[in-house]
Each structure stands twice: as structure tokens, then as C-alpha cells.
C-alpha atoms as a PDB file:
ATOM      1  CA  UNK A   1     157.910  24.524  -5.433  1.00  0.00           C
ATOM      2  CA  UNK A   2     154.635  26.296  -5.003  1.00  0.00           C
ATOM      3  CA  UNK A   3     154.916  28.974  -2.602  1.00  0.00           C
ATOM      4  CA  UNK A   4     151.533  29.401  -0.309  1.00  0.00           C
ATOM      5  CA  UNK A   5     150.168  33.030  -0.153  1.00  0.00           C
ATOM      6  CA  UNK A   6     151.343  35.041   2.204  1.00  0.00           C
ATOM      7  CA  UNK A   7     148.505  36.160   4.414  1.00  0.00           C
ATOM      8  CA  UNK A   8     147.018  35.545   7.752  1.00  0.00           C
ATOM      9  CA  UNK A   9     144.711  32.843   7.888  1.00  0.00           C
ATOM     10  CA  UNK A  10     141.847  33.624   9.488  1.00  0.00           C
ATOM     11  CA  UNK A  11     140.355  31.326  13.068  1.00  0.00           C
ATOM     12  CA  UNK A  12     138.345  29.267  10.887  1.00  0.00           C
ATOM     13  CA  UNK A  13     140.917  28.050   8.280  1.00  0.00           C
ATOM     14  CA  UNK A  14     142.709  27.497  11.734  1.00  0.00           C
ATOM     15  CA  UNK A  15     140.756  25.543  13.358  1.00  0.00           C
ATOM     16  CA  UNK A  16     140.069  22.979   9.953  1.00  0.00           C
ATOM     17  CA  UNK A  17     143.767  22.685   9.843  1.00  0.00           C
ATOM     18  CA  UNK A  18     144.056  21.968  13.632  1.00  0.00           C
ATOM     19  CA  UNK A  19     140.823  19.497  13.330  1.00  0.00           C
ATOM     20  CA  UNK A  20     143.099  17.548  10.531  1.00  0.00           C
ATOM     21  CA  UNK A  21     146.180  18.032  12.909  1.00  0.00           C
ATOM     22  CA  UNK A  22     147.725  14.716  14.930  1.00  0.00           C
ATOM     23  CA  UNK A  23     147.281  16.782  17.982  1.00  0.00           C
ATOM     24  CA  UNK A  24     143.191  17.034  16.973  1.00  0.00           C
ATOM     25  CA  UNK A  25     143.546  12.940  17.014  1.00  0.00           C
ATOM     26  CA  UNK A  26     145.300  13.312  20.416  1.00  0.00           C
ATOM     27  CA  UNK A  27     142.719  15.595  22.315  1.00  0.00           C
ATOM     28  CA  UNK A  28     139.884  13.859  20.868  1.00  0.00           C
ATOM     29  CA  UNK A  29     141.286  10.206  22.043  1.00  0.00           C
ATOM     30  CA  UNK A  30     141.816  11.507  26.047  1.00  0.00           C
ATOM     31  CA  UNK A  31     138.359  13.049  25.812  1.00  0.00           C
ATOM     32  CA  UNK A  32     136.373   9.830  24.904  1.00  0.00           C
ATOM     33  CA  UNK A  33     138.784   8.010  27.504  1.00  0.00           C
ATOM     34  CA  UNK A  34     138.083  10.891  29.800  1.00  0.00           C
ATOM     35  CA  UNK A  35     134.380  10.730  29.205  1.00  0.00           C
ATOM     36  CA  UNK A  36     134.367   6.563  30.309  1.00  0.00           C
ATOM     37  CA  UNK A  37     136.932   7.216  32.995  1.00  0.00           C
ATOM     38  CA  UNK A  38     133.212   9.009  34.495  1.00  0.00           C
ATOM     39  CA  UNK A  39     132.301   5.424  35.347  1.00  0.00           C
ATOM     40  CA  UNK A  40     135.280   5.387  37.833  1.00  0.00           C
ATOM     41  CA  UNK A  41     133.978   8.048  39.371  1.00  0.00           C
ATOM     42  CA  UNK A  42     130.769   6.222  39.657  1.00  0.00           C
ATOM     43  CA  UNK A  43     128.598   7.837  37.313  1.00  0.00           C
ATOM     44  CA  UNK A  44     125.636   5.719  35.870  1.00  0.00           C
ATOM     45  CA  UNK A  45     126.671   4.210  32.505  1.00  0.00           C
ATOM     46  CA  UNK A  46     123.583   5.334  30.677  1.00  0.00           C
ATOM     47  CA  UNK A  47     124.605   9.009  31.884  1.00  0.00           C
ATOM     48  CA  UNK A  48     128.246   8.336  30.619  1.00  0.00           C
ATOM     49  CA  UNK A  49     126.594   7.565  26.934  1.00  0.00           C
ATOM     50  CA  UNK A  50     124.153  10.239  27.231  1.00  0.00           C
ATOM     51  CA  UNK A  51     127.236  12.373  27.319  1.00  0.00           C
ATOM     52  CA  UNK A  52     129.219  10.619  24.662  1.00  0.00           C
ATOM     53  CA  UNK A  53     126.216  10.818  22.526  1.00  0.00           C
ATOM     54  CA  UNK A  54     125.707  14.364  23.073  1.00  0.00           C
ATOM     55  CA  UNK A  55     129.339  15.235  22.807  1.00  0.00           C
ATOM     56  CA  UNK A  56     129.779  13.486  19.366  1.00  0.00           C
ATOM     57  CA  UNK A  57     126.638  14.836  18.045  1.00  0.00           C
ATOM     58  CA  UNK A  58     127.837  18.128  18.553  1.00  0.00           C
ATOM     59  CA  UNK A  59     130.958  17.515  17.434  1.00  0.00           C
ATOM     60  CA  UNK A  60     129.471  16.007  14.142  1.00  0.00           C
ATOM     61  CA  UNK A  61     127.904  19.260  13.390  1.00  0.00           C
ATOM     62  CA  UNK A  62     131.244  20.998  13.415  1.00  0.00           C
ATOM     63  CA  UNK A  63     132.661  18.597  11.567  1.00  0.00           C
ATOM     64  CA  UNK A  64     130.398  18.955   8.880  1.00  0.00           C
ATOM     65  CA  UNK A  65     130.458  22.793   9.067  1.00  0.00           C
ATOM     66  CA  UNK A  66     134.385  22.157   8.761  1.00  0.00           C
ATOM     67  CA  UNK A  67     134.083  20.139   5.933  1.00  0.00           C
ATOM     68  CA  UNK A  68     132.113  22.642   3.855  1.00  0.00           C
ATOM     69  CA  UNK A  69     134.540  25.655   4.616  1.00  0.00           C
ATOM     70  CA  UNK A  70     137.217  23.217   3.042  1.00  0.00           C
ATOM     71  CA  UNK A  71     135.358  22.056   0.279  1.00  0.00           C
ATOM     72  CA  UNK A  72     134.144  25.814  -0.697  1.00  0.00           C
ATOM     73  CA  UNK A  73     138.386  26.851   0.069  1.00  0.00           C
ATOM     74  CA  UNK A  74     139.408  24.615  -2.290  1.00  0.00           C
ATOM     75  CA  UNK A  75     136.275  25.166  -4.829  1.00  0.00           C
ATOM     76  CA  UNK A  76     137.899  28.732  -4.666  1.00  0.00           C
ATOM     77  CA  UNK A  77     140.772  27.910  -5.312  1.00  0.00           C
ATOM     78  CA  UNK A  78     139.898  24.924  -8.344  1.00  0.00           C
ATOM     79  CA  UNK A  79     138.066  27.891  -9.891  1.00  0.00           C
ATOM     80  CA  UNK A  80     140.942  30.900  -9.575  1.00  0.00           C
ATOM     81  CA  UNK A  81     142.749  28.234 -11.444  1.00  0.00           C
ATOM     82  CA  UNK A  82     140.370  27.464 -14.080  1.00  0.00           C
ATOM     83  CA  UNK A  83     140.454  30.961 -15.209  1.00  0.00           C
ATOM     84  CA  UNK A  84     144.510  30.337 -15.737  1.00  0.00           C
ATOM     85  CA  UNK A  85     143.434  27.418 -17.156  1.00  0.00           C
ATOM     86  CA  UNK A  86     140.887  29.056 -19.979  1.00  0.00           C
ATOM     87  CA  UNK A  87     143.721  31.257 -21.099  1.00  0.00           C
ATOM     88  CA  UNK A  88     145.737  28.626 -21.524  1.00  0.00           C
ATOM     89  CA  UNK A  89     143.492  27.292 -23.708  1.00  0.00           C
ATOM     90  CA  UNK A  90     143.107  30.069 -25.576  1.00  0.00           C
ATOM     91  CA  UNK A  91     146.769  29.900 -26.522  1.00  0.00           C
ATOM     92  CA  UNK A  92     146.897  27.003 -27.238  1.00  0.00           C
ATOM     93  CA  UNK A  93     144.138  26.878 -29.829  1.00  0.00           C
ATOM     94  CA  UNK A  94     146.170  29.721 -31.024  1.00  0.00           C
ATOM     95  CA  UNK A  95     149.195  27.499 -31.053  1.00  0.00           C
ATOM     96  CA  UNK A  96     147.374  24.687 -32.983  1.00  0.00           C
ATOM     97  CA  UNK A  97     146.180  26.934 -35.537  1.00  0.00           C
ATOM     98  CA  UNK A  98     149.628  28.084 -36.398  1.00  0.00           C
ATOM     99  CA  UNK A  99     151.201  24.609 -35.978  1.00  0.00           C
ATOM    100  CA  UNK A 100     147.991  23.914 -38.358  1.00  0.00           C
ATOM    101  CA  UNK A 101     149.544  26.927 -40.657  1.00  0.00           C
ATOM    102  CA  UNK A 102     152.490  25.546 -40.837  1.00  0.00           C
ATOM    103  CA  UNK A 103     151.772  21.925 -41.668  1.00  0.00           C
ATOM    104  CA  UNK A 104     149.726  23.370 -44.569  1.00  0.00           C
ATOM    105  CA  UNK A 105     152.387  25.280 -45.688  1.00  0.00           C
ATOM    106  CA  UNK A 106     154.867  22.470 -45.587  1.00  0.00           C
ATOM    107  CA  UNK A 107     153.032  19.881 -47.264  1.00  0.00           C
ATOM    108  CA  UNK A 108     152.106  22.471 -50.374  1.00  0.00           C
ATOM    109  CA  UNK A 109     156.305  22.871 -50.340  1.00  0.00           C
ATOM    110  CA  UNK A 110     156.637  19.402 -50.487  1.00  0.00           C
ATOM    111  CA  UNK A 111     154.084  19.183 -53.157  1.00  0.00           C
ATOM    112  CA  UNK A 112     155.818  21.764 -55.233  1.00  0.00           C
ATOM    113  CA  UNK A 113     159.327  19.662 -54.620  1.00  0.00           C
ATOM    114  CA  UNK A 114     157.683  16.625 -56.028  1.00  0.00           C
ATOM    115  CA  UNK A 115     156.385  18.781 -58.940  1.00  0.00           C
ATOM    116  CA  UNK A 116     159.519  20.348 -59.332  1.00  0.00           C
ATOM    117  CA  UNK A 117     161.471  16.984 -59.415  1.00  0.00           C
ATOM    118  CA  UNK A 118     159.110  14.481 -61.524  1.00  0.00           C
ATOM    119  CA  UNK A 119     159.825  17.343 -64.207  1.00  0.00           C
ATOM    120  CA  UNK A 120     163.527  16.917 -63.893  1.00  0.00           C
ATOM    121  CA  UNK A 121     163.869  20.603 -62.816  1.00  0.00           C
ATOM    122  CA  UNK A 122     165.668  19.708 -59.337  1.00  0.00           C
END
């Protein structure tokens, strides 16, 4: 199991987690019922959209800000690995070249054997 840093998070890692969050879902659902229940209070319906409109524009621009903090979190995070990743590499092209050794090696032995026992010496 991968164990998550240990370190305060700061508001706006918060709030993209909470955004994602069932309770997000929740809030956001009474609002846009909140924002038509205006009509039972007798508000104008082009009034009630002009403030739904508004509302989710506004919201759409957090959103997106949102968004990009998470993308560039986990771009952070892709490359912090990557740089595990390029060491890893690095051993194992070292691996491969002595698994590459050692083939070499092996094949000249049993080249030698073969020698060794078409001339009836093994």
C-alpha cells in the first residue's frame, strides 16, 4: 500500500477534493433547486435564469481554475516519478548489458563443449 505524504494540504488542494466530494454534488443540487424555488416566491422567470446563468458561469470559471491545479498536482507528481523512473532505466540497461555478458560468455562455453566433444576429449 502506498502511503500518502504526510503534510498539510493546503485550502486549495482542499477545496478540489471537496469540489470532487458527494457532499459538492449535494450542495450544488439544493442550490439549483433553491435558485427555481425563487419562482415560488414570485420572482420573474427570466430573473430566475439570469441568476442561474450567472451563478454557473461563475462557477465554470472555478471549475476550470480547479481543474488546472489538479492537472499541474498530478503533472508534479507524473514527473517526481519519472526521475525514479530514468534511474530505473539506467539499471536496467546496466542489467541487460551484463545479462548480455553473460549470454556471450555462455554460448563461447558451449562452443568450446562442442569443440571439446566432436574431438572425443569429453
Amino acid at each position: 500500500m502506498i502511503k500518502e505524504k504526510t503534510r498539510k494540504k493546503p485550502l486549495s488542494e482542499k477545496a478540489t477534493d471537496w469540489i470532487g466530494s458527494v457532499q459538492s454534488l449535494a450542495v450544488h443540487v439544493f442550490l439549483m433547486l433553491g435558485i427555481f424555488a425563487l419562482g415560488l416566491l414570485g420572482l420573474p422567470l427570466n430573473r430566475i435564469l439570469l441568476i442561474l446563468t450567472t451563478f454557473l458561469s461563475i462557477e465554470a470559471i472555478f471549475l476550470a481554475i480547479f481543474i488546472q491545479m489538479s492537472v499541474n498536482r498530478t503533472t508534479d507528481t507524473i514527473e517526481e516519478i519519472g526521475v525514479d523512473n530514468e534511474e530505473d532505466l539506467t539499471n536496467d540497461k546496466q542489467i541487460a548489458v551484463t545479462l548480455h555478458t553473460i549470454e556471450s560468455r555462455l554460448n563461447r562455453l558451449q562452443n568450446d563443449l562442442k569443440k571439446l566433444k566432436e574431438k572425443g576429449l569429453m
